[in-house]
N, C-alpha and C. Protein backbone atom coordinates (compact mmCIF):
# COMPACT_ATOMS: atom_id res chain seq x y z
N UNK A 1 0.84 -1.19 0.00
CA UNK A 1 0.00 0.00 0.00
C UNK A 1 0.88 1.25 0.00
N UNK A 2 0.09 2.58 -0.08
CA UNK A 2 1.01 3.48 -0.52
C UNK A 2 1.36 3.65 1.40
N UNK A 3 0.89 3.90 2.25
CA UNK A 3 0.93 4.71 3.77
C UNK A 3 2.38 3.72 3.85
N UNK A 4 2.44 2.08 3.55
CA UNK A 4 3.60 0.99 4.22
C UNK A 4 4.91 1.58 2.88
N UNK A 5 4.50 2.24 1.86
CA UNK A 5 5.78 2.60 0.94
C UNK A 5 6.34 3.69 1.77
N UNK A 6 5.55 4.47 1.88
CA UNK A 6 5.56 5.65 2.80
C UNK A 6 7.01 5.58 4.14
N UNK A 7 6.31 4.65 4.88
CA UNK A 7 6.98 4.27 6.20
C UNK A 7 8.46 3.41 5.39
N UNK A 8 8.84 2.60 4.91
CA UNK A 8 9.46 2.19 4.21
C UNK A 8 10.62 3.21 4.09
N UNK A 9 10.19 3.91 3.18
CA UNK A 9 10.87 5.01 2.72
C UNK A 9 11.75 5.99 4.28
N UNK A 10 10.41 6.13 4.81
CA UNK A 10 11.30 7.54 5.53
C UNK A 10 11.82 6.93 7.10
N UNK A 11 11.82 5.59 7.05
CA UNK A 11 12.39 5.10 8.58
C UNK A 11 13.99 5.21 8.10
N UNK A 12 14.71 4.65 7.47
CA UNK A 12 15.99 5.10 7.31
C UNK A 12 16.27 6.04 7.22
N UNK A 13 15.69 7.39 7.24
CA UNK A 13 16.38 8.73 7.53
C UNK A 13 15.77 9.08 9.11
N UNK A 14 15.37 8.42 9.85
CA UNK A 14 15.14 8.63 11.12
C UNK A 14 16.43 9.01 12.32
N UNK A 15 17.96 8.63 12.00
CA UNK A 15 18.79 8.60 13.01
C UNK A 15 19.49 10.07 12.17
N UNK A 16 19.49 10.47 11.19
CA UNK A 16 19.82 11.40 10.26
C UNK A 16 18.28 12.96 11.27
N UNK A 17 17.41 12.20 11.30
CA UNK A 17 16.39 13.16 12.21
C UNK A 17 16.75 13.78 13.74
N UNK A 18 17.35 12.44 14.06
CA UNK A 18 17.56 12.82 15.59
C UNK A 18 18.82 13.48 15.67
N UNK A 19 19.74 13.51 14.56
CA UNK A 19 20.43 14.37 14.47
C UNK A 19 20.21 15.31 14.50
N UNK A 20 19.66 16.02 13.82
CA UNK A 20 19.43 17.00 13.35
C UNK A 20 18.55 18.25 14.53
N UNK A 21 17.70 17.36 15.30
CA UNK A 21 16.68 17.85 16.35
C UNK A 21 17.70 17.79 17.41
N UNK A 22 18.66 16.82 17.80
CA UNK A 22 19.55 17.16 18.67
C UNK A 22 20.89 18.34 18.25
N UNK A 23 21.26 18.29 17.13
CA UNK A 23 21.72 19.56 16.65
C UNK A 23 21.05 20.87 16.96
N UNK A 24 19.87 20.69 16.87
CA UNK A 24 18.96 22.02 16.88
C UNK A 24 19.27 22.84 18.15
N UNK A 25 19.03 21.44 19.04
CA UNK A 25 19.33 21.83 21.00
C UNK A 25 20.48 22.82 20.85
N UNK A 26 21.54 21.93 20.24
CA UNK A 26 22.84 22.27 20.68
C UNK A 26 23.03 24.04 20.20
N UNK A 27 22.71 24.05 18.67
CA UNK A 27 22.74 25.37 18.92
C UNK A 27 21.54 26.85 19.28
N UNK A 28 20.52 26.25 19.83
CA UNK A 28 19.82 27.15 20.85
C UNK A 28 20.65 27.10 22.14
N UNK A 29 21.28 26.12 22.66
CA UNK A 29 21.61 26.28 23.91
C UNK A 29 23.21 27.13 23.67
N UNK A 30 24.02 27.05 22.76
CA UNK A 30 24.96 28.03 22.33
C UNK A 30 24.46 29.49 22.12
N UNK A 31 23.55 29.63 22.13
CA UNK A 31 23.56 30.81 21.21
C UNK A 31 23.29 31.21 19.61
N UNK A 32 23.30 30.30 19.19
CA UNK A 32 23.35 30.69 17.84
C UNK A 32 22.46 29.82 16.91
N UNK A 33 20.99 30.36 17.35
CA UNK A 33 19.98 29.52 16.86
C UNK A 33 19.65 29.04 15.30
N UNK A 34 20.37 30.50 15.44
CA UNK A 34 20.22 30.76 13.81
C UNK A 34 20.11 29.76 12.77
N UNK A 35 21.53 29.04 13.02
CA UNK A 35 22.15 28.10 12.15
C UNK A 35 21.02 26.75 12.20
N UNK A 36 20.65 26.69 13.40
CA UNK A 36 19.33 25.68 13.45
C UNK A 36 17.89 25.93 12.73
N UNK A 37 17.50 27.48 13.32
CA UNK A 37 16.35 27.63 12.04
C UNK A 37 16.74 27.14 10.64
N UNK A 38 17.67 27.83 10.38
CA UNK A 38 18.38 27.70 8.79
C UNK A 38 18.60 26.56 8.14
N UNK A 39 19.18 25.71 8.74
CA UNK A 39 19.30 24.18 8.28
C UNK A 39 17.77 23.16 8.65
N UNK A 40 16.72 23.59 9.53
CA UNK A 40 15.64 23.66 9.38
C UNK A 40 14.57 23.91 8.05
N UNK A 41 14.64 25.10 7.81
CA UNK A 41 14.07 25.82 6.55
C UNK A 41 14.84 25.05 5.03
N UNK A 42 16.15 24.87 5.31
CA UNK A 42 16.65 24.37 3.98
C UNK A 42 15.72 22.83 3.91
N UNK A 43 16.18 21.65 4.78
CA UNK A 43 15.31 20.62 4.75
C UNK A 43 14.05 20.47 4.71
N UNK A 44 13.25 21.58 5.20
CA UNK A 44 11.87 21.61 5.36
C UNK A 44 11.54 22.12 3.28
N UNK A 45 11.99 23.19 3.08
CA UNK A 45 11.66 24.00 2.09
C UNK A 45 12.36 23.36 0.60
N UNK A 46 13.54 23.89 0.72
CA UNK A 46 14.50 23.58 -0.49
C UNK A 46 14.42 22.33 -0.49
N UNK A 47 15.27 21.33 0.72
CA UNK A 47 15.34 20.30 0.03
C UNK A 47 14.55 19.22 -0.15
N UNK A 48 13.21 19.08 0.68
CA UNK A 48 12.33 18.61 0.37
C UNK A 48 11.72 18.41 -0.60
N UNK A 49 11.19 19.62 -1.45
CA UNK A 49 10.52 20.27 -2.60
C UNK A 49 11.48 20.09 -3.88
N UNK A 50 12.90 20.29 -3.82
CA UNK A 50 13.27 19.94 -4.97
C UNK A 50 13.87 18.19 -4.78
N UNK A 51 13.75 17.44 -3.52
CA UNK A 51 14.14 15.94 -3.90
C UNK A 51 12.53 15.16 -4.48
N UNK A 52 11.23 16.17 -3.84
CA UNK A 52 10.07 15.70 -4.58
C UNK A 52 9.93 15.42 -5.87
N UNK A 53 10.80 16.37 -6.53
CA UNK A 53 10.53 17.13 -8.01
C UNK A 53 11.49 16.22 -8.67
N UNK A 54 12.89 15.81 -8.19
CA UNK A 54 13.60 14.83 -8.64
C UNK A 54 13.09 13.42 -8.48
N UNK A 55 12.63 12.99 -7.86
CA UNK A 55 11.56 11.74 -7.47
C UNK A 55 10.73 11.54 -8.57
N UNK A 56 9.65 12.54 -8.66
CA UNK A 56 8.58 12.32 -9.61
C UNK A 56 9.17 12.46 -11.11
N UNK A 57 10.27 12.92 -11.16
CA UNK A 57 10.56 13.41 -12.86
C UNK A 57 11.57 12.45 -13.10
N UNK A 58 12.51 11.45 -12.23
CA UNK A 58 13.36 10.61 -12.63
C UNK A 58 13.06 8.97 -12.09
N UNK A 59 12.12 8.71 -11.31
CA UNK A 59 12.24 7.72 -10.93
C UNK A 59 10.49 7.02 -10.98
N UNK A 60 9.98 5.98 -11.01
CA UNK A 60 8.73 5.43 -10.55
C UNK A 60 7.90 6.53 -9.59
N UNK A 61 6.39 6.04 -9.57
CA UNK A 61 5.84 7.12 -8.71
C UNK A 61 5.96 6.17 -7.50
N UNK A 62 6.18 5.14 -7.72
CA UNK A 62 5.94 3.77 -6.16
C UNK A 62 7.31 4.52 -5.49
N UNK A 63 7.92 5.26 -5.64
CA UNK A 63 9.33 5.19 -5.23
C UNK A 63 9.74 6.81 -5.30
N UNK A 64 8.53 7.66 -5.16
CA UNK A 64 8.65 9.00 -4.88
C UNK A 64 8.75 9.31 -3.16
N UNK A 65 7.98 8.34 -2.24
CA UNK A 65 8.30 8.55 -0.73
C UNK A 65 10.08 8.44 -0.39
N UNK A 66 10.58 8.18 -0.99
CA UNK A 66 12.23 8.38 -0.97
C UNK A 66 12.91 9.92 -0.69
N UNK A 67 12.07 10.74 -1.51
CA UNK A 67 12.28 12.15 -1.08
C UNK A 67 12.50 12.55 0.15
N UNK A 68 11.62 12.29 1.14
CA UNK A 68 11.51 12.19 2.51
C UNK A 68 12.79 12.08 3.26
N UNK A 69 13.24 10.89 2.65
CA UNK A 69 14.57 10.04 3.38
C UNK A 69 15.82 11.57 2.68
N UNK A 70 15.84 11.57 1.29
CA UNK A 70 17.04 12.19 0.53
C UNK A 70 16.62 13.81 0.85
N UNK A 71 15.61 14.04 1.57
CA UNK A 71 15.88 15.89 2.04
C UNK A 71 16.19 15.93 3.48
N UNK A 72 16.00 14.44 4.75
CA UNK A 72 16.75 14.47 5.53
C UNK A 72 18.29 14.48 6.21
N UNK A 73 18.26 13.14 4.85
CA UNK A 73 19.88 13.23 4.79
C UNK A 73 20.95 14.68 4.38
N UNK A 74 20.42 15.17 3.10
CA UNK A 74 20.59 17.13 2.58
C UNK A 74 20.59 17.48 4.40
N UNK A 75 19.63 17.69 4.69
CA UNK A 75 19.55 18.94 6.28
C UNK A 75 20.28 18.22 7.30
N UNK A 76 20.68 17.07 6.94
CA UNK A 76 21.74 16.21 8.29
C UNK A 76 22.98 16.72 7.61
N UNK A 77 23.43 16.80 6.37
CA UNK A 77 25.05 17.20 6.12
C UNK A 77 24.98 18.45 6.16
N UNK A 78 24.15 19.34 5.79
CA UNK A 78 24.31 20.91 6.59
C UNK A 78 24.40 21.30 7.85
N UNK A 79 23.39 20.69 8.28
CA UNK A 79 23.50 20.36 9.69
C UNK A 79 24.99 20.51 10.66
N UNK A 80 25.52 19.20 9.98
CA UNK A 80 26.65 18.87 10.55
C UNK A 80 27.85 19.94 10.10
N UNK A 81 27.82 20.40 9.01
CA UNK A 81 28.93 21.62 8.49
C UNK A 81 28.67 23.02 9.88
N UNK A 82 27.21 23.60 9.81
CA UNK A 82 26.63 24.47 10.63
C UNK A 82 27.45 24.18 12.23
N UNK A 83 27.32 22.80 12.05
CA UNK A 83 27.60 21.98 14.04
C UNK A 83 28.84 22.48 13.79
N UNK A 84 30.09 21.59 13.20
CA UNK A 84 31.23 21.99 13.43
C UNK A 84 32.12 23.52 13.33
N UNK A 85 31.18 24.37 12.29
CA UNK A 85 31.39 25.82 12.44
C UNK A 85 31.38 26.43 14.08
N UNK A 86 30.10 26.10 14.36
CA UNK A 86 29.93 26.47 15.59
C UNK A 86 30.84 26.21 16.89
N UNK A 87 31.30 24.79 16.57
CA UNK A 87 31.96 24.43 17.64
C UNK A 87 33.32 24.80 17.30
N UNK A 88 34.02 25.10 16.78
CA UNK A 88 35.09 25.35 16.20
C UNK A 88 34.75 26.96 16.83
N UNK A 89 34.12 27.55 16.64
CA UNK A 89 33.78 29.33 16.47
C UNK A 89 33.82 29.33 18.52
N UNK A 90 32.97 28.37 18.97
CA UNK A 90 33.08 28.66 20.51
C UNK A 90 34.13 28.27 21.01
N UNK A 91 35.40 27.31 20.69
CA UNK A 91 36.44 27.12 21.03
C UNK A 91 36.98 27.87 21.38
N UNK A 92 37.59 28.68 19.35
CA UNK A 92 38.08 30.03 19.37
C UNK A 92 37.78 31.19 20.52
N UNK A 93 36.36 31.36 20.74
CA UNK A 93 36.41 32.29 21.75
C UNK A 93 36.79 32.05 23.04
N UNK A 94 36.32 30.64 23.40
CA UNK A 94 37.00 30.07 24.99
C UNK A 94 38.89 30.28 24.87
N UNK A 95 39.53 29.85 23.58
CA UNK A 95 40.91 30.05 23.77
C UNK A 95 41.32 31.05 23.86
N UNK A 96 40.49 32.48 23.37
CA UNK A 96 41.19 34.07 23.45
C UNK A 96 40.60 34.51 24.54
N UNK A 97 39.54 34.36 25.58
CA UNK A 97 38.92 35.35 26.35
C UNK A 97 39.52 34.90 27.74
N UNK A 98 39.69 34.10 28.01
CA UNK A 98 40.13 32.93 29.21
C UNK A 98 41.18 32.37 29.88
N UNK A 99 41.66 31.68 30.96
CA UNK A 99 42.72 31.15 31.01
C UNK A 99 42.88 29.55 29.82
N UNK A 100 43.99 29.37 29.54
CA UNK A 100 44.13 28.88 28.60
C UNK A 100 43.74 26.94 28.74
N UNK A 101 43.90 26.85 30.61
CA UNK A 101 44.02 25.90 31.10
C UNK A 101 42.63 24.92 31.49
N UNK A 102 41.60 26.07 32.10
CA UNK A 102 40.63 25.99 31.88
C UNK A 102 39.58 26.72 31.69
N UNK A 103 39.80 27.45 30.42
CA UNK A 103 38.79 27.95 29.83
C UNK A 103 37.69 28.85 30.44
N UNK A 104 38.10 29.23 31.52
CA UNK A 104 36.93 30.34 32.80
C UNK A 104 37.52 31.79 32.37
N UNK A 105 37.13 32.36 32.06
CA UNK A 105 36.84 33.84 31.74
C UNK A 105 37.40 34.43 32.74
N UNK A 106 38.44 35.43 32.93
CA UNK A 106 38.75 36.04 33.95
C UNK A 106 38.05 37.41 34.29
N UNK A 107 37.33 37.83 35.37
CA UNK A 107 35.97 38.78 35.24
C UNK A 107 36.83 40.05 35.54
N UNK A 108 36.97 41.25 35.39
CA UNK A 108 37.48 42.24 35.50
C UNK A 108 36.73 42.80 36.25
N UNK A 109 37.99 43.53 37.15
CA UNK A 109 37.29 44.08 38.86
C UNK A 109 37.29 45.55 38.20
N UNK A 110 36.36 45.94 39.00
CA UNK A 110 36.29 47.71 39.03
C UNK A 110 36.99 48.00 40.26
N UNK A 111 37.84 49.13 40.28
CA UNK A 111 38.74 49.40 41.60
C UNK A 111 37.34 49.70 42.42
N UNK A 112 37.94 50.07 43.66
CA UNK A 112 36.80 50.05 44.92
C UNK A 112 36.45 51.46 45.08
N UNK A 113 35.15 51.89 45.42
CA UNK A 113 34.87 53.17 45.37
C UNK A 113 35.28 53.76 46.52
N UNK A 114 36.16 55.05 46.29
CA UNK A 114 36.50 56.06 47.49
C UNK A 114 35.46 56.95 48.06
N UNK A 115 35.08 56.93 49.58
CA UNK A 115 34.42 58.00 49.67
C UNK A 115 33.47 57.81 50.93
């Protein structure tokens, strides 16, 4: 039936999902959500819509639920480019702002008020 082609299709991009939703965490809880909407919107929008369009114009219609799987996998390798930017980018700042040893921010005192 078409609902069991369906399931078929999009259970192998399921660990490529939890990537991606656990990626998401990671960069809301950084700061930099951005990169999560964004690689969001690409899989949701772009690559969805154009692996549909490649589906129906190159392959069987029994074998168009594949899209599903091939716009998760697309938003899991952006994903992962976005991840390692990020983590690479918060390093950098932990190695310049900090002690070098462990990474704690040294807080700058205001002298003490006279008076």
């Amino acid at each position: 039936t078409m609902a069991a082609r369906a399931i078929r299709a999009s259970v192998p991009a399921y660990p490529f999902g939890i990537f991606m939703v656990l990626s998401g965490g990671f960069f809301v809880g950084t700061g930099y959500s951005i990169f999560g909407t964004f690689s969001q919107l690409m899989r949701s929008v772009v690559f969805r819509v154009s692996a549909a369009w490649v589906f129906a114009t190159y392959f069987d219609f029994a074998h168009i639920w594949w899209f599903q799987s091939l716009a998760v996998f697309l938003g899991s390798f952006l994903t992962f480019f976005f991840f390692i930017y990020v983590f690479r980018r918060i390093r950098r700042e932990f190695a310049s702002d900090g002690d070098p040893e462990t990474h704690i921010k040294t807080p700058e005192l205001s002298p003490p008020r006279s008076g």
